[in-house]
PDB file of N, CA and C in Angstrom:
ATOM      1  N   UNK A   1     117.376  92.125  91.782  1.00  0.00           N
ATOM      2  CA  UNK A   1     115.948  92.347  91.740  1.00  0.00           C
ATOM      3  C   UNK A   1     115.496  93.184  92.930  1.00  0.00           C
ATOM      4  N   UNK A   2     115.891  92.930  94.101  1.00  0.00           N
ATOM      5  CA  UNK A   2     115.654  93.645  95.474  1.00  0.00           C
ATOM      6  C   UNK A   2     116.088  95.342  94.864  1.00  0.00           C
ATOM      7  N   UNK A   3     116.884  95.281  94.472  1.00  0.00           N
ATOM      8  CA  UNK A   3     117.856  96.720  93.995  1.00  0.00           C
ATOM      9  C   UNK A   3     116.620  97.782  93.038  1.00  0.00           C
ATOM     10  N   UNK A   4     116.203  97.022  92.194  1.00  0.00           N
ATOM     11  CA  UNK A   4     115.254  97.288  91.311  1.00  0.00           C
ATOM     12  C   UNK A   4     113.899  97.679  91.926  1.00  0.00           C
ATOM     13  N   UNK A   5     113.073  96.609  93.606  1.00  0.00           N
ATOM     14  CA  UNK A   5     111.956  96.751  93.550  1.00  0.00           C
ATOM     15  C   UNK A   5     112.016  98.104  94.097  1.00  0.00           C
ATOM     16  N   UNK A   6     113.382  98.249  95.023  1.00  0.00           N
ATOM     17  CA  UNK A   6     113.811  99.624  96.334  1.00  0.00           C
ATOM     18  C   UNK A   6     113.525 100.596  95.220  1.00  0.00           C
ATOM     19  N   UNK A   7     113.824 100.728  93.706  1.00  0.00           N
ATOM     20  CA  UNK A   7     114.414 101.765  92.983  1.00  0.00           C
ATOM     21  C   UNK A   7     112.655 102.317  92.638  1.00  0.00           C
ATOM     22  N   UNK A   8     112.036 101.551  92.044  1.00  0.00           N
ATOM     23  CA  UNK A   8     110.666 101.000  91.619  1.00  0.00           C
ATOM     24  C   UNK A   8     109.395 101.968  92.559  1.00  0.00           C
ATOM     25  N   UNK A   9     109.667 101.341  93.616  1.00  0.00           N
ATOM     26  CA  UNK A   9     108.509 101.347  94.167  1.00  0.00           C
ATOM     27  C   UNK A   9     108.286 102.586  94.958  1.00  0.00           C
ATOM     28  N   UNK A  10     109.510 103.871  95.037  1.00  0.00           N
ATOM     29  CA  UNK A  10     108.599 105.152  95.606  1.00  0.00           C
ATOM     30  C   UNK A  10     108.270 105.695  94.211  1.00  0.00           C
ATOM     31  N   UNK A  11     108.956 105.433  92.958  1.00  0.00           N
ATOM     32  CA  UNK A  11     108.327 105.597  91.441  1.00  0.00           C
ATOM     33  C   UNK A  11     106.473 105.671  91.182  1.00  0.00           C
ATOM     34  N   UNK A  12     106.591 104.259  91.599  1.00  0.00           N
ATOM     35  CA  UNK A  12     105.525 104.171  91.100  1.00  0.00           C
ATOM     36  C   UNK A  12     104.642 104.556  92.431  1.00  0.00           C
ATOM     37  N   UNK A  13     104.965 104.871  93.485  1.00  0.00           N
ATOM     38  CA  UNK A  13     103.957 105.954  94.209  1.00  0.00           C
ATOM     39  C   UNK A  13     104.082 107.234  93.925  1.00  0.00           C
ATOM     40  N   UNK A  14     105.045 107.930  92.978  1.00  0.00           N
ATOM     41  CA  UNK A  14     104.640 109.323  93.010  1.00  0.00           C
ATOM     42  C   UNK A  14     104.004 109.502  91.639  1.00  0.00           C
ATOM     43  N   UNK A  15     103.753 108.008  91.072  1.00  0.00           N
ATOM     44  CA  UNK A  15     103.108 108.191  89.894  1.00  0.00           C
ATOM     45  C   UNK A  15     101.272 107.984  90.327  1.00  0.00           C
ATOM     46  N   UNK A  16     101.129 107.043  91.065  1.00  0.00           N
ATOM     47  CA  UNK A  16      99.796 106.875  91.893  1.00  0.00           C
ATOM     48  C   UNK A  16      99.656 108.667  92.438  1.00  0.00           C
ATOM     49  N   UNK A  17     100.402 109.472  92.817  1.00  0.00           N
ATOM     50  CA  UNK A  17     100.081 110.330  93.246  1.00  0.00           C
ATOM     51  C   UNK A  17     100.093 111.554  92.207  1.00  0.00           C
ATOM     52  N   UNK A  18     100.596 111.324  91.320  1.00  0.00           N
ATOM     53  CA  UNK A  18     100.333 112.343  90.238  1.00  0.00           C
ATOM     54  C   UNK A  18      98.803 112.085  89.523  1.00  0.00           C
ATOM     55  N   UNK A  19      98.672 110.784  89.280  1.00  0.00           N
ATOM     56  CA  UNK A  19      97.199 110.576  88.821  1.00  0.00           C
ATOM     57  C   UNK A  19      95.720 110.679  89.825  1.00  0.00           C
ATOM     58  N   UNK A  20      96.586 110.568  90.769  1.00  0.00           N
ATOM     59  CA  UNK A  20      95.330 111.048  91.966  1.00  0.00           C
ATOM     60  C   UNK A  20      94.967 112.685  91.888  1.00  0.00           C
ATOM     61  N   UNK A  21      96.190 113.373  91.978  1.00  0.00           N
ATOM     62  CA  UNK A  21      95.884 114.746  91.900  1.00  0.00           C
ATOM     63  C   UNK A  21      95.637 115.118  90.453  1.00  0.00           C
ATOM     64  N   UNK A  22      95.663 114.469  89.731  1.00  0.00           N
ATOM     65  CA  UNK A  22      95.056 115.053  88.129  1.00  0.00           C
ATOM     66  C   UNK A  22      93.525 114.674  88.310  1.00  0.00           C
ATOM     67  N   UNK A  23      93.321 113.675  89.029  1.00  0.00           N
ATOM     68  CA  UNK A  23      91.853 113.312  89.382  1.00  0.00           C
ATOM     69  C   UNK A  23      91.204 114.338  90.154  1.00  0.00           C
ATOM     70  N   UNK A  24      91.859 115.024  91.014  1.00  0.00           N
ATOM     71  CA  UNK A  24      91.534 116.371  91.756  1.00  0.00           C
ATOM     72  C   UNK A  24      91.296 117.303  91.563  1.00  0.00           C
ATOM     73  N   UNK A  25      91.626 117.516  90.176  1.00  0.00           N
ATOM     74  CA  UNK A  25      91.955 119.124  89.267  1.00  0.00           C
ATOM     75  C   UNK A  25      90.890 118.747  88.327  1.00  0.00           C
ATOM     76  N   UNK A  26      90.724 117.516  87.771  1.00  0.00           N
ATOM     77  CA  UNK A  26      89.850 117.513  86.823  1.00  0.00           C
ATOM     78  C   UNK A  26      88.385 118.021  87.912  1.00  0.00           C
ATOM     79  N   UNK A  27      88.183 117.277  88.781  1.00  0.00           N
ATOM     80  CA  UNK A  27      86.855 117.421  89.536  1.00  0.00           C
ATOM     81  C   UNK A  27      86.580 118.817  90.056  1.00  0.00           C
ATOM     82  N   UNK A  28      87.758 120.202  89.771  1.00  0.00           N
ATOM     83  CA  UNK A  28      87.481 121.258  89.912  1.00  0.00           C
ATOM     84  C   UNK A  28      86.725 121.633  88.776  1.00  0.00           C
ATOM     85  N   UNK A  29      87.919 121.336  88.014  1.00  0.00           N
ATOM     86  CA  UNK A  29      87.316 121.173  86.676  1.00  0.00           C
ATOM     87  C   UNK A  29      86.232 121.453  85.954  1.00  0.00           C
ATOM     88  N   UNK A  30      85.653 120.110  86.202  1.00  0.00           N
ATOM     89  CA  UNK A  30      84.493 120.058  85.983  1.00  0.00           C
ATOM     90  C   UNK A  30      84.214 120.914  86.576  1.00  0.00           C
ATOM     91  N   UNK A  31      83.501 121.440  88.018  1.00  0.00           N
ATOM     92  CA  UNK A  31      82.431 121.955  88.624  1.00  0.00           C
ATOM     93  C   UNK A  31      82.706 123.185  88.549  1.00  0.00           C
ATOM     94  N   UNK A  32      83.653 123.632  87.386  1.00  0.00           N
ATOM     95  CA  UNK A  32      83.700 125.227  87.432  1.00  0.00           C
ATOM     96  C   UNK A  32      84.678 125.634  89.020  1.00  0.00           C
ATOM     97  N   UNK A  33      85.175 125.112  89.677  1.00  0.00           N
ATOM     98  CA  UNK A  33      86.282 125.499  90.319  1.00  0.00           C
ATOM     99  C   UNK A  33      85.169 125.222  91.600  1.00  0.00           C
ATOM    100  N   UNK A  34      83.901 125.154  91.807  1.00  0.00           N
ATOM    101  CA  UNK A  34      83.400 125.167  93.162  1.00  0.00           C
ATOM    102  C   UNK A  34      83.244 123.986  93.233  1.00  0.00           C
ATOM    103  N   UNK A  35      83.861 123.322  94.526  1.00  0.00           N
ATOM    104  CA  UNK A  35      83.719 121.769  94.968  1.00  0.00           C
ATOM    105  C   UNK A  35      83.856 121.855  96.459  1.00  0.00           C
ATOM    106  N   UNK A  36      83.160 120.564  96.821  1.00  0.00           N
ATOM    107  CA  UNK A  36      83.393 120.728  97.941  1.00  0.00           C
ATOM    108  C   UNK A  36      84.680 119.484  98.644  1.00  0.00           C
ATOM    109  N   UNK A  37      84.943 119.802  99.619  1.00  0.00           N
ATOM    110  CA  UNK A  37      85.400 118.811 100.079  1.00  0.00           C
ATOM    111  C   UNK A  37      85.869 117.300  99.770  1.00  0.00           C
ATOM    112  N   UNK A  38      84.633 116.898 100.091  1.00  0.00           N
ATOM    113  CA  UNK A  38      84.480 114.854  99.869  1.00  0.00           C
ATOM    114  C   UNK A  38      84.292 115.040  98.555  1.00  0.00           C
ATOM    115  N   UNK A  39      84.790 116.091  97.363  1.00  0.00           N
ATOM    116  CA  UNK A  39      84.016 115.522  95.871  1.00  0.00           C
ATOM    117  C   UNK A  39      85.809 115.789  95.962  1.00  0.00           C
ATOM    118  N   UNK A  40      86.547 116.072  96.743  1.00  0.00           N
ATOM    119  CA  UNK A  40      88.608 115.893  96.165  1.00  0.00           C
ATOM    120  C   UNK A  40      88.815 114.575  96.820  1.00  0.00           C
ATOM    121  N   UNK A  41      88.149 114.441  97.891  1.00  0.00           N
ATOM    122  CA  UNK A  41      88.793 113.987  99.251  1.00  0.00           C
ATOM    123  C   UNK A  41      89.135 112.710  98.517  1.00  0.00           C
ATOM    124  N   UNK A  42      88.364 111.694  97.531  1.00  0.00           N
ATOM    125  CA  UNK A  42      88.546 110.675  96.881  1.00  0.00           C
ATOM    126  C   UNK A  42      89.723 110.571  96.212  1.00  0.00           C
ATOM    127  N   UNK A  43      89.980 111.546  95.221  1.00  0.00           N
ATOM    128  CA  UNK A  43      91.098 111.704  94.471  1.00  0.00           C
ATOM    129  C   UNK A  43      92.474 111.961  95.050  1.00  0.00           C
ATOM    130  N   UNK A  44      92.349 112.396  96.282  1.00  0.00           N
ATOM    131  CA  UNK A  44      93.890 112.937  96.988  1.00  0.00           C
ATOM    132  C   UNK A  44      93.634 111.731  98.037  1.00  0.00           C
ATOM    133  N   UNK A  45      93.069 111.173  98.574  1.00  0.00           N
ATOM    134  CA  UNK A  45      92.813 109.614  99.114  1.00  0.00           C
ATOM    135  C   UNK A  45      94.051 109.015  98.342  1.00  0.00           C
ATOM    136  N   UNK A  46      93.593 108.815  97.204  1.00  0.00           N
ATOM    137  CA  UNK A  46      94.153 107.929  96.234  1.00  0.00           C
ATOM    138  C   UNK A  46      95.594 108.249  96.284  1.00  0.00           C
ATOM    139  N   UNK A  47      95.706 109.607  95.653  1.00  0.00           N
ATOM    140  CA  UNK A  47      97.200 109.781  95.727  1.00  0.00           C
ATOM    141  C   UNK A  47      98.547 109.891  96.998  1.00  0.00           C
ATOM    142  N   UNK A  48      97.420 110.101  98.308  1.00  0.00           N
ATOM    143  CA  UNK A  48      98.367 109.385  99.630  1.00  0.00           C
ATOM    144  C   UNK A  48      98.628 108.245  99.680  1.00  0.00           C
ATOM    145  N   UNK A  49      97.233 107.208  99.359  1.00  0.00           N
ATOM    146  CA  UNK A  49      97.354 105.862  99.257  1.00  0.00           C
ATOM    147  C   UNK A  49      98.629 105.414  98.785  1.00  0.00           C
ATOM    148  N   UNK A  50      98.668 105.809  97.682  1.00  0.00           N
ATOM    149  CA  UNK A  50      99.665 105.330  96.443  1.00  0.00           C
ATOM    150  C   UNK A  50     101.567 105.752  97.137  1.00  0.00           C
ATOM    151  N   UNK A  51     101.317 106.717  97.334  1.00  0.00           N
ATOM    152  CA  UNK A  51     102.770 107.466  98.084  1.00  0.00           C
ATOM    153  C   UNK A  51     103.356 106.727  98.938  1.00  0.00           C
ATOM    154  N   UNK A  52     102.100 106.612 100.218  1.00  0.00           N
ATOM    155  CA  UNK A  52     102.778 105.735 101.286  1.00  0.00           C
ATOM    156  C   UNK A  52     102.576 104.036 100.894  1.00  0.00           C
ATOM    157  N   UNK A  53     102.213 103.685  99.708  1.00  0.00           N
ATOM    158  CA  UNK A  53     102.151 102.396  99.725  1.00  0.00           C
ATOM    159  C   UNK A  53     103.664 102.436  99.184  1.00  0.00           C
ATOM    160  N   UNK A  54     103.986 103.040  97.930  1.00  0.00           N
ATOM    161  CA  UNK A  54     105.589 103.183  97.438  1.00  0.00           C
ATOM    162  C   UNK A  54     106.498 102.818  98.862  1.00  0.00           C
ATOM    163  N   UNK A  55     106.363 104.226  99.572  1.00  0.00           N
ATOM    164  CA  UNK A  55     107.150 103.875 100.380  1.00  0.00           C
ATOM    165  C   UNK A  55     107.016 102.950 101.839  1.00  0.00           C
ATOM    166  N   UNK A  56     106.146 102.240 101.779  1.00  0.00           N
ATOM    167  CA  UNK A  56     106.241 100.385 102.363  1.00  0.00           C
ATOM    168  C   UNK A  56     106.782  99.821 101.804  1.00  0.00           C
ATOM    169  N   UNK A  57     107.156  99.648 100.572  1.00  0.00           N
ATOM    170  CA  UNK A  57     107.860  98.610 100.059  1.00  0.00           C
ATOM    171  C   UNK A  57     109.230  99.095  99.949  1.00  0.00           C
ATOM    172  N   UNK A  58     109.262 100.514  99.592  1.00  0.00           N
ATOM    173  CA  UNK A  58     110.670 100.477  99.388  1.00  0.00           C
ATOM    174  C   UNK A  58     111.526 100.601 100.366  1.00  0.00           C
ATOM    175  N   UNK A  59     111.169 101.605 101.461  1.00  0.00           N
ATOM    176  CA  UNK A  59     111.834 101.712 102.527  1.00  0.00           C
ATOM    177  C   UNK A  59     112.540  99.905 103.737  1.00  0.00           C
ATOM    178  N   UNK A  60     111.685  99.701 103.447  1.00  0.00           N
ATOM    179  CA  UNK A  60     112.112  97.800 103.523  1.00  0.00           C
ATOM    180  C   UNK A  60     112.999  97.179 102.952  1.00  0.00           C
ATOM    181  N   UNK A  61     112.675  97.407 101.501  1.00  0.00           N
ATOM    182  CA  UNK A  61     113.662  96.665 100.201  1.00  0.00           C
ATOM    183  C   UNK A  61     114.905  97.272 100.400  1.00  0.00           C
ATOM    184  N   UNK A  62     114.934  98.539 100.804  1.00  0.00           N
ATOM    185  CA  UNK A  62     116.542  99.494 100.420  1.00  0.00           C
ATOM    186  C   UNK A  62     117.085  98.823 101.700  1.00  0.00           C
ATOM    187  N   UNK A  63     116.345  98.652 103.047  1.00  0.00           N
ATOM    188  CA  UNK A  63     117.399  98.374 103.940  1.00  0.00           C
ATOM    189  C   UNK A  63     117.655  96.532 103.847  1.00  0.00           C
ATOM    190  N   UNK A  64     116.842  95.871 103.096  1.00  0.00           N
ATOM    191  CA  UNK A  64     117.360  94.565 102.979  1.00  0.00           C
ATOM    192  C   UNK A  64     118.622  94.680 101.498  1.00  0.00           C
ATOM    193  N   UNK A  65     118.113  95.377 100.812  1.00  0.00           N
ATOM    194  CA  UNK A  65     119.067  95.676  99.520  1.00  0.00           C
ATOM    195  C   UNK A  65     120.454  95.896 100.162  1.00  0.00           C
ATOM    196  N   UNK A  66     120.332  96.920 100.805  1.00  0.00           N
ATOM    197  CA  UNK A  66     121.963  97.431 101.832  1.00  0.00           C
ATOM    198  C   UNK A  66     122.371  96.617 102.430  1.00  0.00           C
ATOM    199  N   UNK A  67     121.975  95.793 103.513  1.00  0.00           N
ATOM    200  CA  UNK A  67     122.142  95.274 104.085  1.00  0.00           C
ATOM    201  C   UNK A  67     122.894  93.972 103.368  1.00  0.00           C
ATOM    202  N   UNK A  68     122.433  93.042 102.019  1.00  0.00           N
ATOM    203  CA  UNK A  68     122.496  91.813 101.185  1.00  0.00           C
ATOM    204  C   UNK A  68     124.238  92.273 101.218  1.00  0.00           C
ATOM    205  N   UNK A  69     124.191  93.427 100.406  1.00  0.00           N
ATOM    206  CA  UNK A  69     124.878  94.000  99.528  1.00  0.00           C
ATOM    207  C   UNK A  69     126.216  94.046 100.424  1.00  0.00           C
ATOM    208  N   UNK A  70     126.254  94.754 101.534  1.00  0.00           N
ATOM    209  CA  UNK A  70     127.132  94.630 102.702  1.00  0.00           C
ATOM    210  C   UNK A  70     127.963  93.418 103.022  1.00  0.00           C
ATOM    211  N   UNK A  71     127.011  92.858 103.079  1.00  0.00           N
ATOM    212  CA  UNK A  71     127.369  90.859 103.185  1.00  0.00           C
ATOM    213  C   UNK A  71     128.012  90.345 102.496  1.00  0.00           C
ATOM    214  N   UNK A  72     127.798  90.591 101.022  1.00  0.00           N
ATOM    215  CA  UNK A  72     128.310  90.334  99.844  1.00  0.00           C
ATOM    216  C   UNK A  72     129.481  91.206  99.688  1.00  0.00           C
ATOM    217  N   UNK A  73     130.263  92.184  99.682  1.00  0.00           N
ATOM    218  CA  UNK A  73     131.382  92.596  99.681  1.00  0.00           C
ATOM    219  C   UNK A  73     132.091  92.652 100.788  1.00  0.00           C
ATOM    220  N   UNK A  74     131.403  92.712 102.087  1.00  0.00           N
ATOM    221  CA  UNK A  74     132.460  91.906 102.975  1.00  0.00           C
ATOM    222  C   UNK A  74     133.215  90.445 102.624  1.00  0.00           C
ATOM    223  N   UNK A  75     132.126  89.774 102.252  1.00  0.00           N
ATOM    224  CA  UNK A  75     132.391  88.323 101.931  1.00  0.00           C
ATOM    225  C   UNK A  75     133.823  88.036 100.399  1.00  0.00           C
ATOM    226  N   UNK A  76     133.127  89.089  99.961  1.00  0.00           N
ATOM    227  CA  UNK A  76     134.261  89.433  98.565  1.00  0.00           C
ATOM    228  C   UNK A  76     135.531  89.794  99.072  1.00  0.00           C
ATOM    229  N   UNK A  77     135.682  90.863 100.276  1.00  0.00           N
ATOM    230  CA  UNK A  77     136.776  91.111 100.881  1.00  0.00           C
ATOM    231  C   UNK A  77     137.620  90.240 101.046  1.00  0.00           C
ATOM    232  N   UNK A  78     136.828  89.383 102.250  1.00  0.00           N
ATOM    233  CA  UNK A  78     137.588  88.057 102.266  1.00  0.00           C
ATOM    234  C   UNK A  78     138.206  87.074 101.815  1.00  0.00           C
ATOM    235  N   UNK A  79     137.615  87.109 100.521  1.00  0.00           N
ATOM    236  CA  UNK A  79     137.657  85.426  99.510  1.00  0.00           C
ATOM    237  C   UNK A  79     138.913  86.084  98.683  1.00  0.00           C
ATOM    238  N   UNK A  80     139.106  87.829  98.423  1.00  0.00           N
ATOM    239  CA  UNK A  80     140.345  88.391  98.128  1.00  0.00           C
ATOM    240  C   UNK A  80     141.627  88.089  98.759  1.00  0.00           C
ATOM    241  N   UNK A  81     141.312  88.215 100.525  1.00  0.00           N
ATOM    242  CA  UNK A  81     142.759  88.115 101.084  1.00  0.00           C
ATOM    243  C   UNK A  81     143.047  86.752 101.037  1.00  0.00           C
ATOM    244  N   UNK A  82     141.886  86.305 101.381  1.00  0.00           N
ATOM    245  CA  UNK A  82     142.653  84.457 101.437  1.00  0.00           C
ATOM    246  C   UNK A  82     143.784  83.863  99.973  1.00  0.00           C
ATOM    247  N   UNK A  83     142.810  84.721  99.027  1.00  0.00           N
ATOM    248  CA  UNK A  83     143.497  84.514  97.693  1.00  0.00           C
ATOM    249  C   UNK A  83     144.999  85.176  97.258  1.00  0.00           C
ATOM    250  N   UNK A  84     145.047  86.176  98.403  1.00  0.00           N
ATOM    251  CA  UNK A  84     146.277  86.976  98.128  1.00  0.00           C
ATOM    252  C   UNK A  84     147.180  85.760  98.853  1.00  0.00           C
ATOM    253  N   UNK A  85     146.431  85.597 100.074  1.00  0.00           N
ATOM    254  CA  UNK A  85     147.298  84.855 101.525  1.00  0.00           C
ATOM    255  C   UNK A  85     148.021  83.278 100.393  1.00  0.00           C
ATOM    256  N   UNK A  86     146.940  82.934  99.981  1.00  0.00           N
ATOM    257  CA  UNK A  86     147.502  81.613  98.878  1.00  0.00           C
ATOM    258  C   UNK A  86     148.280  81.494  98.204  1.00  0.00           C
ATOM    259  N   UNK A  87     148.269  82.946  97.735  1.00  0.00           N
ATOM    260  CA  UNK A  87     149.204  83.313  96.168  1.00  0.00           C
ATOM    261  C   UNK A  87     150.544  83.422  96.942  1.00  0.00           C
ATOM    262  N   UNK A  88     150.718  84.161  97.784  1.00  0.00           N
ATOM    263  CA  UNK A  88     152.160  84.369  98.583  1.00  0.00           C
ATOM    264  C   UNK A  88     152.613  83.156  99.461  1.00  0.00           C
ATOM    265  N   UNK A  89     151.671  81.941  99.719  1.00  0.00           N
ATOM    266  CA  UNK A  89     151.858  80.850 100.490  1.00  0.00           C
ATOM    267  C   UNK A  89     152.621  79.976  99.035  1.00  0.00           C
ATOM    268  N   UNK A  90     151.792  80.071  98.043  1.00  0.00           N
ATOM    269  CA  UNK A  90     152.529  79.307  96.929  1.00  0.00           C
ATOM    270  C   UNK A  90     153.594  79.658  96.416  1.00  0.00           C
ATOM    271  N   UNK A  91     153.802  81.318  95.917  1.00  0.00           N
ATOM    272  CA  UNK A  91     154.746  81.631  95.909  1.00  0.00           C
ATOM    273  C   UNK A  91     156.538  81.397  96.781  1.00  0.00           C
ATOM    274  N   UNK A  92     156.246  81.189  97.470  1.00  0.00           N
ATOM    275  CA  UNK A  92     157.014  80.939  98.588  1.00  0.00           C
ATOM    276  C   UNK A  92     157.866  79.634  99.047  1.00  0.00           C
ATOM    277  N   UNK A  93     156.610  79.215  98.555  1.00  0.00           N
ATOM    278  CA  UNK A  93     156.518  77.365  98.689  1.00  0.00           C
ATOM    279  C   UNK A  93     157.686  77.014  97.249  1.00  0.00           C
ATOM    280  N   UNK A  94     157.381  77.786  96.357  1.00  0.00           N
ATOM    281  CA  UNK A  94     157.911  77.543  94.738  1.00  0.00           C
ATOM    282  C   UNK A  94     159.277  78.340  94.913  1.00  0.00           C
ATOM    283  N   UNK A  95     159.788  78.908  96.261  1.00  0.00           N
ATOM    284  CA  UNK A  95     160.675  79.705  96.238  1.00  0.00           C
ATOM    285  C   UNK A  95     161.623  78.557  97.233  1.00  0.00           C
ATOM    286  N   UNK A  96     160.595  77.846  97.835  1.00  0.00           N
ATOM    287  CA  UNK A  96     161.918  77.385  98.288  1.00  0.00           C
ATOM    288  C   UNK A  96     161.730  75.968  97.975  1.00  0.00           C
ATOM    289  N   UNK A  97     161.427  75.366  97.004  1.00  0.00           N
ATOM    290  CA  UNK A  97     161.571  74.145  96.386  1.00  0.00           C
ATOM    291  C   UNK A  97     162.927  74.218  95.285  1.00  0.00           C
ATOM    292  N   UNK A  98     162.837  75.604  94.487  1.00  0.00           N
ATOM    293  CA  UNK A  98     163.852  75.907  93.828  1.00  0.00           C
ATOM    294  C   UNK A  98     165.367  76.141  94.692  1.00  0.00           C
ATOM    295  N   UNK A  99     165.030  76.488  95.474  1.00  0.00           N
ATOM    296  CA  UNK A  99     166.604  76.451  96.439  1.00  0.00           C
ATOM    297  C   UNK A  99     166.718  75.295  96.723  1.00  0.00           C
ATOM    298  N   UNK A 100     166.009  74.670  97.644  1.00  0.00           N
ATOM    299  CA  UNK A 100     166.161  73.105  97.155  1.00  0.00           C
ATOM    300  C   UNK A 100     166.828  72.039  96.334  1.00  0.00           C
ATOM    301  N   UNK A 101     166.404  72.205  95.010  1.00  0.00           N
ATOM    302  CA  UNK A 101     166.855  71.909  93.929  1.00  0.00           C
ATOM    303  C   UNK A 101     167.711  72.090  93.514  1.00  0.00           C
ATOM    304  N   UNK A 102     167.944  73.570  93.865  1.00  0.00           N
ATOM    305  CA  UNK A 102     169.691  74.315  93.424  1.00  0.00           C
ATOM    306  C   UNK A 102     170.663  73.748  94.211  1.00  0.00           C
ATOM    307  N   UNK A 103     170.084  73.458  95.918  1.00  0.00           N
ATOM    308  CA  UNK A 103     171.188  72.705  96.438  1.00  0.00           C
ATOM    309  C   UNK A 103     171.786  71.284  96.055  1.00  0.00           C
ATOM    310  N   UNK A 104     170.921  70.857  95.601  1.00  0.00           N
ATOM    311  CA  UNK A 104     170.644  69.219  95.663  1.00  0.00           C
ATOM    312  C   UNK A 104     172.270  68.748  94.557  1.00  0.00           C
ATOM    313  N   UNK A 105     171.730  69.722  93.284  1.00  0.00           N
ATOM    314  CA  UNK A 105     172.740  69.713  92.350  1.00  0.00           C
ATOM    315  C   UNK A 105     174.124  70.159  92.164  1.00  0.00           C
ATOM    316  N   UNK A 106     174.164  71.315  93.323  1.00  0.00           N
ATOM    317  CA  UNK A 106     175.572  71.729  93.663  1.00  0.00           C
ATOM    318  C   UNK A 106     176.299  71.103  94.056  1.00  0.00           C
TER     319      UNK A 106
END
């Protein structure tokens, strides 16, 4: 889910910022191309708003996302060798129970 909000959320700020600036163009738009100032300033407001709100969340999420993720395949690393370390401890163990055995009967 963390993976998803990181992926998500500069999305949906460059979508806040596409509808801000369509809000901008329309208000030329309308006025026949003469506008002033504070009649955009609202609409491109909006679409910074939206941009840098995306990236508050995501820039956060990606480095807790990385970070989880890190943890988790280190940790996988580990739980591998121990499992190798076991397999060759048993192996071994079963190697020399059978000599063992072979002696016992000779």
């Amino acid at each position: 889910a963390i993976g998803l909000i990181a992926t998500v959320a500069p999305m949906l700020g460059l979508l806040g910022t596409v509808v801000g600036m369509v809000g901008a163009f329309e208000t030329i738009g309308l006025t026949d191309g003469v506008t002033h100032a504070d009649e955009l300033a609202g609409s491109i407001s909006t679409a910074l708003i939206t941009t840098v709100m995306g990236l508050i969340v995501a820039i956060p999420t990606t480095a807790v996302f990385t970070f989880l993720r890190n943890r988790i395949d280190h940790f996988a690393s580990e739980v591998a060798q121990i499992t190798e370390d076991l397999a060759a401890h048993l192996e071994s163990a079963g190697d020399d129970a059978s000599g063992a055995r072979k002696a016992r009967t000779a």
